[in-house]
N, C-alpha and C. Protein backbone atom coordinates (compact mmCIF):
# COMPACT_ATOMS: atom_id res chain seq x y z
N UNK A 1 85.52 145.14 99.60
CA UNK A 1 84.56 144.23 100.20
C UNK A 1 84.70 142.83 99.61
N UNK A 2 85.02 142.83 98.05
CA UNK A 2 85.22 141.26 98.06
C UNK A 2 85.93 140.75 98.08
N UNK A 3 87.52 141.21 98.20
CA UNK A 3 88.21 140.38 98.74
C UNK A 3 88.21 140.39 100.48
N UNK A 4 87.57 140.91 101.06
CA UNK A 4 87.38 140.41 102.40
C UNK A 4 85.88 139.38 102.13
N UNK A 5 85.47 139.32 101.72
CA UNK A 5 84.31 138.21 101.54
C UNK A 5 85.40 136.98 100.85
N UNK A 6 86.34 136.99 99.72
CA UNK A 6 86.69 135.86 99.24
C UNK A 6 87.96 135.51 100.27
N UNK A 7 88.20 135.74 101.39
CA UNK A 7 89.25 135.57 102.64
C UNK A 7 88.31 134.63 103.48
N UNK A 8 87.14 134.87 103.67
CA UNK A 8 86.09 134.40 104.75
C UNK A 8 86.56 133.10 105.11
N UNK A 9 87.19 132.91 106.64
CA UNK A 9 87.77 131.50 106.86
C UNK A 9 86.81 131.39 107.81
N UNK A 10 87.33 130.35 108.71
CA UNK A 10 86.73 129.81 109.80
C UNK A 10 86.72 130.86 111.42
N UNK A 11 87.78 131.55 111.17
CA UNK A 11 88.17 132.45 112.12
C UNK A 11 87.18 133.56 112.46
N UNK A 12 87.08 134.32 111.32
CA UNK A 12 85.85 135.26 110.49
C UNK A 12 84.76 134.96 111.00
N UNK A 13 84.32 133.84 110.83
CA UNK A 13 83.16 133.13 111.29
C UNK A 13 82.65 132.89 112.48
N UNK A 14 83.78 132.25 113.00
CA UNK A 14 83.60 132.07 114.87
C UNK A 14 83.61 133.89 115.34
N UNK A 15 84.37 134.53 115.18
CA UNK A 15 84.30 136.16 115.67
C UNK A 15 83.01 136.42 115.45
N UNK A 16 82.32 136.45 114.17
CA UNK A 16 80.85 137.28 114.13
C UNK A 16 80.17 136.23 114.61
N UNK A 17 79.91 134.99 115.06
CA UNK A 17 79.22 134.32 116.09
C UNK A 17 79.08 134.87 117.71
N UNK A 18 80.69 134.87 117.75
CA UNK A 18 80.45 135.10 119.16
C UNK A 18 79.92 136.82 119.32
N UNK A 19 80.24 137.54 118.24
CA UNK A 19 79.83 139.20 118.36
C UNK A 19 78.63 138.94 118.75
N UNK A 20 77.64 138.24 117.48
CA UNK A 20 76.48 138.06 117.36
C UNK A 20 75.67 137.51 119.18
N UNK A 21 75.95 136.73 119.45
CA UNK A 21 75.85 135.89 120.74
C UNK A 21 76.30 136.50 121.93
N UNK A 22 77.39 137.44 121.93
CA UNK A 22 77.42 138.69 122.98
C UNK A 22 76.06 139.58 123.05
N UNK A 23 76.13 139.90 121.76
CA UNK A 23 75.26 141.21 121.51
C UNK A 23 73.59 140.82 121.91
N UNK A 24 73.40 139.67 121.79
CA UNK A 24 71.78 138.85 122.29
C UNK A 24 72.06 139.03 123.48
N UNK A 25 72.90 138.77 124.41
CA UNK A 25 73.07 138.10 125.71
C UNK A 25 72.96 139.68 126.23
N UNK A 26 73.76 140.94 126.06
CA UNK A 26 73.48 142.07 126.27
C UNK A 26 72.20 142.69 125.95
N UNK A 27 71.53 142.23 124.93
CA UNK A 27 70.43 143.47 124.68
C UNK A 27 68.99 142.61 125.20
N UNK A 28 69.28 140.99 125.80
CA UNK A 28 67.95 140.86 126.32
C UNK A 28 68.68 139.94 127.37
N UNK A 29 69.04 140.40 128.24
CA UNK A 29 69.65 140.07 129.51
C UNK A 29 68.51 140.25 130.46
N UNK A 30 67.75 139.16 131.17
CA UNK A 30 67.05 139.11 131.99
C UNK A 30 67.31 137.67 133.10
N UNK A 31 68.19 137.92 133.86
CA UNK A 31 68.60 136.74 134.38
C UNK A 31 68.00 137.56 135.91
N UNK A 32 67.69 138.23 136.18
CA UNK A 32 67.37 138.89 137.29
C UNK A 32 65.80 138.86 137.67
N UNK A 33 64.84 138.49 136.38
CA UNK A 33 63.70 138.59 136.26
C UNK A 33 63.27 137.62 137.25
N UNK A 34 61.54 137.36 138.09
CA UNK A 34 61.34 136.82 138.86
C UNK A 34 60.29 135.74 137.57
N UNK A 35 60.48 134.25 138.51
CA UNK A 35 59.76 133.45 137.48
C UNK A 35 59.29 132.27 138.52
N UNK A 36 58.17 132.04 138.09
CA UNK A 36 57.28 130.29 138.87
C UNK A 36 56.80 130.16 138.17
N UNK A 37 56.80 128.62 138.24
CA UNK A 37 55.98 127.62 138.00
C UNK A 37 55.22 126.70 138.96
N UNK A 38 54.30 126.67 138.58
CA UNK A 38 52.58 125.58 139.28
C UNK A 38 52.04 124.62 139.03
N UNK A 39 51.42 123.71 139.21
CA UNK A 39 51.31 122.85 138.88
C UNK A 39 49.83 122.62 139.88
N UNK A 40 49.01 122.90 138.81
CA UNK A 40 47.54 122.29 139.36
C UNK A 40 46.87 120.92 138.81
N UNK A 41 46.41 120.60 139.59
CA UNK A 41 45.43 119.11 139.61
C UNK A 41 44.73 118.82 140.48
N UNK A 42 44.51 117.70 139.83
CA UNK A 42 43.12 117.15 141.04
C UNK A 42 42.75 115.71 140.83
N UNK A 43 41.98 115.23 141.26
CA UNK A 43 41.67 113.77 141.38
C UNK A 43 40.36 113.57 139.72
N UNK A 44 39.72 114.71 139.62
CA UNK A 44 39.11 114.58 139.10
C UNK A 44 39.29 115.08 137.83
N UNK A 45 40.42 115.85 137.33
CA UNK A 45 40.64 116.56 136.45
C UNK A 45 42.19 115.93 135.75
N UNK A 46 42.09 117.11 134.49
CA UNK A 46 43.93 116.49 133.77
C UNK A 46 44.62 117.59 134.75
N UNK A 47 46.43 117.53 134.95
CA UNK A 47 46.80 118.24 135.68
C UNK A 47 47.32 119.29 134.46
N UNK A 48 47.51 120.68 135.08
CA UNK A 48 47.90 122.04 134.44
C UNK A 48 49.05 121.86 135.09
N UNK A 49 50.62 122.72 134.28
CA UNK A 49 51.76 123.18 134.62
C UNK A 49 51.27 124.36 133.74
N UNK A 50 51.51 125.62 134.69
CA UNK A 50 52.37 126.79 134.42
C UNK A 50 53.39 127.34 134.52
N UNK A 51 54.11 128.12 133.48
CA UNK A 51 55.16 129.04 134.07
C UNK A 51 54.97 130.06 133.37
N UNK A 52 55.50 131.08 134.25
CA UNK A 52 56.06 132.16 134.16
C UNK A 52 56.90 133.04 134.00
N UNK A 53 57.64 133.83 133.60
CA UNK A 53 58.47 134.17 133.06
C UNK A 53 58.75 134.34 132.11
N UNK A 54 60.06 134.56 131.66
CA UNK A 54 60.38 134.65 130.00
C UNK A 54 61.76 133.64 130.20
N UNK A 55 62.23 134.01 128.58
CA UNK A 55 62.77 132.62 128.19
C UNK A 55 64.43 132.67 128.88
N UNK A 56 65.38 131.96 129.26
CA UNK A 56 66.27 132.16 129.23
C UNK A 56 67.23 132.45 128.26
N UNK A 57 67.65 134.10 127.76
CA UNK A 57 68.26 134.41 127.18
C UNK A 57 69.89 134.00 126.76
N UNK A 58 70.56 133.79 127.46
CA UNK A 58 71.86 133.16 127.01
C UNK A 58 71.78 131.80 126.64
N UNK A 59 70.86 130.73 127.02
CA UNK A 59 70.49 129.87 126.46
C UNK A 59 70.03 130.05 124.58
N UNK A 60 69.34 131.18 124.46
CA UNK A 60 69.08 131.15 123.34
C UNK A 60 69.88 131.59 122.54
N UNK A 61 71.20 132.67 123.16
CA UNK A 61 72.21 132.61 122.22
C UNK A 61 73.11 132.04 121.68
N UNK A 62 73.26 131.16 122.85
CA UNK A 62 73.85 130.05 122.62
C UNK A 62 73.48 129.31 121.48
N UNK A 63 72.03 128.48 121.36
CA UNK A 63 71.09 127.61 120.39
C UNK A 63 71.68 128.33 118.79
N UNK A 64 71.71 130.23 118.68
CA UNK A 64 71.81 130.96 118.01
C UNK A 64 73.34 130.74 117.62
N UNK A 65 74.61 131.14 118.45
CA UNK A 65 75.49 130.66 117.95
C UNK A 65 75.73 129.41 117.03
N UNK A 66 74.91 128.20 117.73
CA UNK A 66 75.39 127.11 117.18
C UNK A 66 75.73 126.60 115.96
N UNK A 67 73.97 127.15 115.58
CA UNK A 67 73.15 127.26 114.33
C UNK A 67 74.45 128.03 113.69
N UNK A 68 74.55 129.42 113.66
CA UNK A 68 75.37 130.01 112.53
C UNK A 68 77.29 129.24 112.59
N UNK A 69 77.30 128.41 113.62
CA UNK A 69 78.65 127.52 113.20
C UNK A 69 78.08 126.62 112.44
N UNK A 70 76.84 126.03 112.39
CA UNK A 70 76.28 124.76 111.67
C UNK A 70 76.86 125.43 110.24
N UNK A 71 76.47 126.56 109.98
CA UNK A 71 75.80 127.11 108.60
C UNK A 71 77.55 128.12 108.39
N UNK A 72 78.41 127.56 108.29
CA UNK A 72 79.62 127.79 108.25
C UNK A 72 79.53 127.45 106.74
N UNK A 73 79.67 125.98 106.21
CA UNK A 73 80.28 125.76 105.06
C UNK A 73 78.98 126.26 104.03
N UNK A 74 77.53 126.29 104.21
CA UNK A 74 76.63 126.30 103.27
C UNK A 74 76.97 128.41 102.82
N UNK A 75 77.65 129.03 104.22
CA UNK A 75 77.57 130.55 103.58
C UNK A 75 78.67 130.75 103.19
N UNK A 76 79.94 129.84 103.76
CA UNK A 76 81.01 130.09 102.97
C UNK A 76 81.11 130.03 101.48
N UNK A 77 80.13 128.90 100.62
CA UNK A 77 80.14 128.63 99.59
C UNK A 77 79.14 129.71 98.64
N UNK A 78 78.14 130.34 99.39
CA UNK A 78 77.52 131.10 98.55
C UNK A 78 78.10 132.41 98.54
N UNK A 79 79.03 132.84 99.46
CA UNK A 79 79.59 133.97 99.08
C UNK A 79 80.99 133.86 98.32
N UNK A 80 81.39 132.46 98.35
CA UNK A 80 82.39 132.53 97.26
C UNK A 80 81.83 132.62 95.56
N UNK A 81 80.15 131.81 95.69
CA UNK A 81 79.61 131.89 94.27
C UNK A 81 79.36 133.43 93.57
N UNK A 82 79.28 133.94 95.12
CA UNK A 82 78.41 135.38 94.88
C UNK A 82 79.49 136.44 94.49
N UNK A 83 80.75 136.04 94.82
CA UNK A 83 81.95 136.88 94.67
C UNK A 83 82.40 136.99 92.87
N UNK A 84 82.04 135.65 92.61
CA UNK A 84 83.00 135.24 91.40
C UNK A 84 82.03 135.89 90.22
């Protein structure tokens, strides 16, 4: 295990991203779900927007991927500290 932790390149990294970011996109896949939004007001009132639905999931794996490419060099370095 630690010399596959003290190997950890960039390659390593992008693979368990995209695993990671498959595996969201599969286990809350709702692109089929039905969703509206409304929009009430009035002359006399503030106006309301609603929606409905839930969130768009591959969007959020995406956001999720990103983040763990952001956080590339800060985990590369603690598992080289953590190795030694």
């Amino acid at each position: 295990m630690k010399k596959f932790l003290n190997n950890w390149n960039f390659g390593k990294h992008f693979i368990l991203c995209v695993m990671t970011s498959f595996l969201l996109v599969m286990l809350t896949d709702r692109l089929n779900e039905p969703s509206s939004m409304s929009i009430i007001g009035g002359a006399e009132g503030p106006t309301d927007i609603y929606i409905a639905g839930g969130i768009y999931s591959p969007a959020v794996s995406m956001g999720v991927m990103i983040a763990a490419l952001a956080l590339y060099v800060p985990v590369k370095s603690l598992l080289k500290r953590a190795c030694e």
